[in-house]
Protein backbone atom coordinates (compact mmCIF):
# COMPACT_ATOMS: atom_id res chain seq x y z
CA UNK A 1 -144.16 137.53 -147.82
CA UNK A 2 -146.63 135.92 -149.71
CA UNK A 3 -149.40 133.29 -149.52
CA UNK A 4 -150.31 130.25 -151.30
CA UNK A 5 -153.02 127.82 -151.14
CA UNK A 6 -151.43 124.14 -151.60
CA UNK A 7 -153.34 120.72 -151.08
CA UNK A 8 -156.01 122.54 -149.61
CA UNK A 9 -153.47 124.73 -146.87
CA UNK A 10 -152.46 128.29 -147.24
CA UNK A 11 -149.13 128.30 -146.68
CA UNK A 12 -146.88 131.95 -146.20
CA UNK A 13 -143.53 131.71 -148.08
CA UNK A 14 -140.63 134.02 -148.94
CA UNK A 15 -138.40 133.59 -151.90
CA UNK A 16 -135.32 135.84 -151.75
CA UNK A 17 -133.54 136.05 -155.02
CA UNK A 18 -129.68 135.51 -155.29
CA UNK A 19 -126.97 134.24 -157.50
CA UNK A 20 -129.09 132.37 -160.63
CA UNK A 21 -126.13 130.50 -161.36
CA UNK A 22 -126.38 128.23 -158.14
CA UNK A 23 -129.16 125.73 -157.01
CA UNK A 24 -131.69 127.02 -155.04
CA UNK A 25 -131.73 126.27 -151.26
CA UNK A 26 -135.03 125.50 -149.08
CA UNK A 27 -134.65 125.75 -145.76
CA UNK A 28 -136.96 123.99 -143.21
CA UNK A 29 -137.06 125.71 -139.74
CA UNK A 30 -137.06 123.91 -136.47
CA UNK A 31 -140.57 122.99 -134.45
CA UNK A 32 -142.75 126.10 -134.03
CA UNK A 33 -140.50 128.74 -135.43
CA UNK A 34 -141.82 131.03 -138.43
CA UNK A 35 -139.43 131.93 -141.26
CA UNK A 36 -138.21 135.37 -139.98
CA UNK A 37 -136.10 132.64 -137.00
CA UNK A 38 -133.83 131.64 -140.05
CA UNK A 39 -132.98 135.41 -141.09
CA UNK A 40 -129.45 135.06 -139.47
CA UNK A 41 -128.54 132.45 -142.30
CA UNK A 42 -130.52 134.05 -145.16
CA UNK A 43 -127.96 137.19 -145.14
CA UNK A 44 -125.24 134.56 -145.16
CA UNK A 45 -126.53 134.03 -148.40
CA UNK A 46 -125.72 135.16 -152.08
CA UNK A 47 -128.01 132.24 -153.22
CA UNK A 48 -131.64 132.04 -154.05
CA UNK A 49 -133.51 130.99 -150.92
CA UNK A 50 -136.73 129.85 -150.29
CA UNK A 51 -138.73 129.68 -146.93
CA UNK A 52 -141.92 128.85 -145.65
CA UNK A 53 -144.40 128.54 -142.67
CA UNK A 54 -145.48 124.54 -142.03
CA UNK A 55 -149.97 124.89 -141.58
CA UNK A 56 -149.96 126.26 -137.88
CA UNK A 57 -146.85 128.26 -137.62
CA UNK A 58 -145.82 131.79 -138.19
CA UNK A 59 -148.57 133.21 -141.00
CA UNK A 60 -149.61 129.77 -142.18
CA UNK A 61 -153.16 128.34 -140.81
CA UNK A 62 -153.28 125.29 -138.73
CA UNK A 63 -155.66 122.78 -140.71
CA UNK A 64 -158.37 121.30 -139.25
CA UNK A 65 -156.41 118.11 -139.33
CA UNK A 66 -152.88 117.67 -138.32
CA UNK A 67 -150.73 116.76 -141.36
CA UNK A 68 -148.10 114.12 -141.19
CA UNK A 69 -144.45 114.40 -142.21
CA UNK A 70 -145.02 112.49 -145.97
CA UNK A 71 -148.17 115.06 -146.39
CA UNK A 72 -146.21 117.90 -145.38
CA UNK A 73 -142.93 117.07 -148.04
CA UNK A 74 -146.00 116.29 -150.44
CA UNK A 75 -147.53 119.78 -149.82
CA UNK A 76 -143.39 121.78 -149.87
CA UNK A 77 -142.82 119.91 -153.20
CA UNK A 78 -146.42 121.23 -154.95
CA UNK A 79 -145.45 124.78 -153.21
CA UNK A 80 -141.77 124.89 -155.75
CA UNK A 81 -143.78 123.27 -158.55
CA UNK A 82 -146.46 126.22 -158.17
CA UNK A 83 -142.75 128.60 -157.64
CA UNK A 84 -141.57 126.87 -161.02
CA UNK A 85 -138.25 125.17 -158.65
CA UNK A 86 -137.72 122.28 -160.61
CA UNK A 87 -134.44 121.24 -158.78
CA UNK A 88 -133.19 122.44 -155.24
CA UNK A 89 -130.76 121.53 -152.18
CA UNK A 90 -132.98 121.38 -148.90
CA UNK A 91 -131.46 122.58 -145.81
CA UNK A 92 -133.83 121.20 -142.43
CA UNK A 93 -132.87 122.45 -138.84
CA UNK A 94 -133.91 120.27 -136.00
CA UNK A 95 -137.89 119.52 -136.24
CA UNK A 96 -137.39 121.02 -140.16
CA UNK A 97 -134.35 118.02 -140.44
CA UNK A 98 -137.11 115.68 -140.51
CA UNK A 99 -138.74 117.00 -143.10
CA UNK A 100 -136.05 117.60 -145.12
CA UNK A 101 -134.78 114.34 -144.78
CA UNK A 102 -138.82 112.96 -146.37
CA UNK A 103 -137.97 115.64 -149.13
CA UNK A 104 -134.78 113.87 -150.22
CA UNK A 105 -136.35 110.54 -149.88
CA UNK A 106 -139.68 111.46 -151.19
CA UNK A 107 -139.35 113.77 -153.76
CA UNK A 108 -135.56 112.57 -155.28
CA UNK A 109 -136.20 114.20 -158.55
CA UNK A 110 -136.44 117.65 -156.90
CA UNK A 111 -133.48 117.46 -154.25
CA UNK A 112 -130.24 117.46 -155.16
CA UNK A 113 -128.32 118.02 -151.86
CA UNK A 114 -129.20 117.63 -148.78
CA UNK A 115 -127.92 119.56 -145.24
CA UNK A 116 -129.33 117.97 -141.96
CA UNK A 117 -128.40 120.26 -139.08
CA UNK A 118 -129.44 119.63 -135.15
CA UNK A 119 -131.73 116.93 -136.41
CA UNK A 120 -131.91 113.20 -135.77
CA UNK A 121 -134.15 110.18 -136.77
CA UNK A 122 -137.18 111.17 -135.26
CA UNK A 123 -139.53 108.96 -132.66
CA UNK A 124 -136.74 106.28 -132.77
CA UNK A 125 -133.95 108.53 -132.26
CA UNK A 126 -131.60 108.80 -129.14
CA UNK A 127 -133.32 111.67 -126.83
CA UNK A 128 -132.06 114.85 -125.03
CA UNK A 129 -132.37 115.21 -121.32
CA UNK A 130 -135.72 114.47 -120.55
CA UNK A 131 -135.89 117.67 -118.18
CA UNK A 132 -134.92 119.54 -121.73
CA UNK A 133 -137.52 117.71 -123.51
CA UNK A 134 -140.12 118.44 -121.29
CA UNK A 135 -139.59 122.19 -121.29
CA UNK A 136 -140.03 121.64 -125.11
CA UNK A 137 -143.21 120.90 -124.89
CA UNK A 138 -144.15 124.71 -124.71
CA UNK A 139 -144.41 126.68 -127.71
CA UNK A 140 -144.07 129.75 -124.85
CA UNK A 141 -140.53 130.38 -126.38
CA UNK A 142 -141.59 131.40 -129.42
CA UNK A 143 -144.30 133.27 -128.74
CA UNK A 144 -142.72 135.08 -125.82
CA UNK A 145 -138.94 136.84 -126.62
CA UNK A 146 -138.09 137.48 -122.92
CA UNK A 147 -139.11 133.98 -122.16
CA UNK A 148 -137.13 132.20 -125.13
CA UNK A 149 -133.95 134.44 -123.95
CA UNK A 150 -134.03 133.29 -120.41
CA UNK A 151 -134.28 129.78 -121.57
CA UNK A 152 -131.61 129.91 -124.02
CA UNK A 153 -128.90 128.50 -122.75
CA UNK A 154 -130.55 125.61 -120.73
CA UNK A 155 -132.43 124.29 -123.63
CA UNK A 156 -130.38 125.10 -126.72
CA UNK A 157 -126.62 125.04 -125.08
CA UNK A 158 -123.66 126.12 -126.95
CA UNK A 159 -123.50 129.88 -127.73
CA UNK A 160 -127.09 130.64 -127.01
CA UNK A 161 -125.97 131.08 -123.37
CA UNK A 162 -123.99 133.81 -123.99
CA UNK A 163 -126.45 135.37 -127.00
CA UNK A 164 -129.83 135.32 -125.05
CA UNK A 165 -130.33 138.80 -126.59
CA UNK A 166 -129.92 137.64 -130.01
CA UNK A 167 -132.41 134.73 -129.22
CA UNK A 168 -134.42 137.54 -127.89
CA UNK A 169 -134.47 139.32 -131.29
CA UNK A 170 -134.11 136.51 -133.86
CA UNK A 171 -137.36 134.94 -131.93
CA UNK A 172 -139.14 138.45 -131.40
CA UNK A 173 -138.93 139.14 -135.68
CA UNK A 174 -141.42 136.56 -136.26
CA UNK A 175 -144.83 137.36 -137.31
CA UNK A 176 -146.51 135.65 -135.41
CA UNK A 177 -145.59 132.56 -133.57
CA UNK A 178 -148.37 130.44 -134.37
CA UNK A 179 -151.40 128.57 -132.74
CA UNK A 180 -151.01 126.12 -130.02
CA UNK A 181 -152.96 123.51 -132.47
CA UNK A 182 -150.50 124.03 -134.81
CA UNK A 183 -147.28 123.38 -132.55
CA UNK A 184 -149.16 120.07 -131.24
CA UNK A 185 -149.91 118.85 -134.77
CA UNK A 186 -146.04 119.35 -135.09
CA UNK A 187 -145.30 117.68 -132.13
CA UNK A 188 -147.66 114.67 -133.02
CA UNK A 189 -145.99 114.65 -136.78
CA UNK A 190 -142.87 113.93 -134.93
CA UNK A 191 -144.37 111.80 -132.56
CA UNK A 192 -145.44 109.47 -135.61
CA UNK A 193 -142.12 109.53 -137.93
CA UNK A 194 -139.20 108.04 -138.54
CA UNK A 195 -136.33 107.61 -141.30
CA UNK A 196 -134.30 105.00 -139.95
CA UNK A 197 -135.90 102.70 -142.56
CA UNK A 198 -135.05 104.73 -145.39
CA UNK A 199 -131.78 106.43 -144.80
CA UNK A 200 -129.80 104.12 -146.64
CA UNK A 201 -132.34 104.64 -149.57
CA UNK A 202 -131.62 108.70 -149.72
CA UNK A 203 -129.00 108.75 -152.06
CA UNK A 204 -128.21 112.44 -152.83
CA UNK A 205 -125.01 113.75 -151.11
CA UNK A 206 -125.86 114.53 -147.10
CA UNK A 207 -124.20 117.20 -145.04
CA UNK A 208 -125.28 116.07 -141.21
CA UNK A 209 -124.18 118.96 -138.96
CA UNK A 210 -124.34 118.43 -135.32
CA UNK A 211 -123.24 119.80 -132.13
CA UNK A 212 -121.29 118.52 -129.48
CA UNK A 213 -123.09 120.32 -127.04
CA UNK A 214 -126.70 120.30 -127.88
CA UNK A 215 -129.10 119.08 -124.67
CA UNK A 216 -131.90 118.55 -127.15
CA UNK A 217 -130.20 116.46 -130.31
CA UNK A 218 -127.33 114.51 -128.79
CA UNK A 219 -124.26 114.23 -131.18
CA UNK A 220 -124.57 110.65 -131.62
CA UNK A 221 -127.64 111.18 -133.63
CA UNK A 222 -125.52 112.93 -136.10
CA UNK A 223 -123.45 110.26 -136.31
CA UNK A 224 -126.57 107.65 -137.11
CA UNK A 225 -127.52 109.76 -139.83
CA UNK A 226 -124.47 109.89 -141.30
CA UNK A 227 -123.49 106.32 -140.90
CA UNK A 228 -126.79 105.77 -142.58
CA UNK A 229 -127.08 107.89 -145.33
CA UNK A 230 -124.95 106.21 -148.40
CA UNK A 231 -123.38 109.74 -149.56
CA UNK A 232 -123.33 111.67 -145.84
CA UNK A 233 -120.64 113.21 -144.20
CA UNK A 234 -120.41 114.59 -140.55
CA UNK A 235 -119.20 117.70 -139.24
CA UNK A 236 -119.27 117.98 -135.81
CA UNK A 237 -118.90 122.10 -134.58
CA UNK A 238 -118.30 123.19 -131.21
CA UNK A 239 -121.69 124.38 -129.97
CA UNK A 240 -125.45 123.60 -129.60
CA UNK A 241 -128.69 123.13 -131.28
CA UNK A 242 -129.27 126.91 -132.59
CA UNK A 243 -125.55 127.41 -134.10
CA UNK A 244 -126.46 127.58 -137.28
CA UNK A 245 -128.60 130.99 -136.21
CA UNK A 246 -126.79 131.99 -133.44
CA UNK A 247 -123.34 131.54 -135.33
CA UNK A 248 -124.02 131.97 -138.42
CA UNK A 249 -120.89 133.84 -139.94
CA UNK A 250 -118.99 130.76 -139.12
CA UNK A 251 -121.47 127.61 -139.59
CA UNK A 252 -123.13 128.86 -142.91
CA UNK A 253 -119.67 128.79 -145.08
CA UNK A 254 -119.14 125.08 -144.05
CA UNK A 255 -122.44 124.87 -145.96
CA UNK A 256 -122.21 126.80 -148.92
CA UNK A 257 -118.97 125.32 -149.29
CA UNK A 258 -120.15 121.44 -149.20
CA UNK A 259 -123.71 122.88 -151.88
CA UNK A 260 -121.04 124.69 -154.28
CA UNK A 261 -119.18 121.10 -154.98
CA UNK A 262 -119.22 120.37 -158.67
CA UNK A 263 -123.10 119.26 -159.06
CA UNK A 264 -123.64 115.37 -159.66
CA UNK A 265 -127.01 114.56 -161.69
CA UNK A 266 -129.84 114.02 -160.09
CA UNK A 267 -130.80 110.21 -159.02
């Protein structure tokens, strides 16, 4: 792990080296979670893969200001400048969706696919159960494995209720799961964004994956995206909003599969 200093935030990031003769892939973890919580679909890879810490999370400093979601893509696209990445796919799970999706829209030149996974529109999207939500509100989960186990299956659905152990694990790997200032400036990024106006602007060719039993991102927010997005397709997969870690033998080929199409040129 390593650290860089970007637009005045240190920010921890990992670059695992893979196959040179595919695109690299970026992936953007979920709301509080440090990089170690994507592990699961970094061995599913033969692929260069980059990952980082948001300021606040995992071994990245909160700033002394919260950073917004077009700051935060600003500050990700300076970090693969600084890496010499010149073109990559972005992969964003749940909270990291959002930024993904400011990536593609942002930053065109640099992304040429994207994968939304367990991720919706933000503020304007359609919400979980509020009881979910509300449990959400706690960044206890990841800084407490027992804790995040016990609450798998309630607020994640899908397989994490019968894989509270690998929650356990995957969640106790990190780090360090942050500051509390951090996960709040997260939550008030959120709280602040949304791509509905844009979506038919990101042109690059979308995979929106989305499960059909996910308490926190219902499935019809998959389907906004992806009626949205000009170049998107939808994959709905039996499960909940941590698949793609809990399951990731069988979720991460229907990605590598869709990034591994013959390569348009960038828009």
């Amino acid at each position: 792990m390593e650290l860089m200093t970007v637009a005045g935030r240190q920010i921890r990031y990992d670059v695992r080296l893979g196959d040179a003769r595919r695109t690299p892939l970026v992936l953007c973890c979920g709301i509080g979670a440090g990089l170690e919580v994507l592990q699961p679909v970094v061995d599913e890879l033969d692929r260069t893969v980059i990952r980082f810490d948001v300021p606040g999370v995992g071994g990245s400093p909160a700033g002394l200001l919260p950073d917004g979601i077009p700051r935060l893509a600003c500050i990700v696209a300076r970090m693969l400048a600084e890496l010499g990445f010149r073109e990559v796919d972005v992969l964003g799970l749940s909270w990291g969706g959002a930024l993904a999706q400011q990536l593609a829209f942002q930053h065109r030149r640099l992304v040429r696919r994207l994968v939304l996974v367990s991720t919706g529109t933000g503020v304007l999207m359609v919400p979980g159960r509020p009881s979910t939500l509300f449990k959400m509100i706690t960044p206890r989960r990841f800084g407490d494995p027992s804790y995040a186990a016990g609450m798998a299956g309630y607020l994640y659905g899908g397989s994490a209720r019968r894989h509270s152990e690998e929650i356990r694990r995957v969640f106790g790997q990190q780090v360090r799961a942050g500051s509390l200032r951090g996960y709040l400036y997260q939550l008030a990024a959120g709280a602040c964004w949304t791509s509905l106006p844009f979506l038919p602007l990101i042109r690059q060719p979308t995979l929106v994956l989305t499960g059909d039993d996910d308490p926190i991102i219902p499935v019809v927010n998959g389907r906004i995206l992806a009626g949205l997005i000009p170049n998107a397709e939808l994959h709905i997969y039996g499960g909940g909003h941590v698949e793609l870690v809990t399951e990731a033998p069988a979720l991460v080929p229907v990605v590598t599969d869709f990034l591994d199409r013959s390569e348009a040129p960038n828009l």
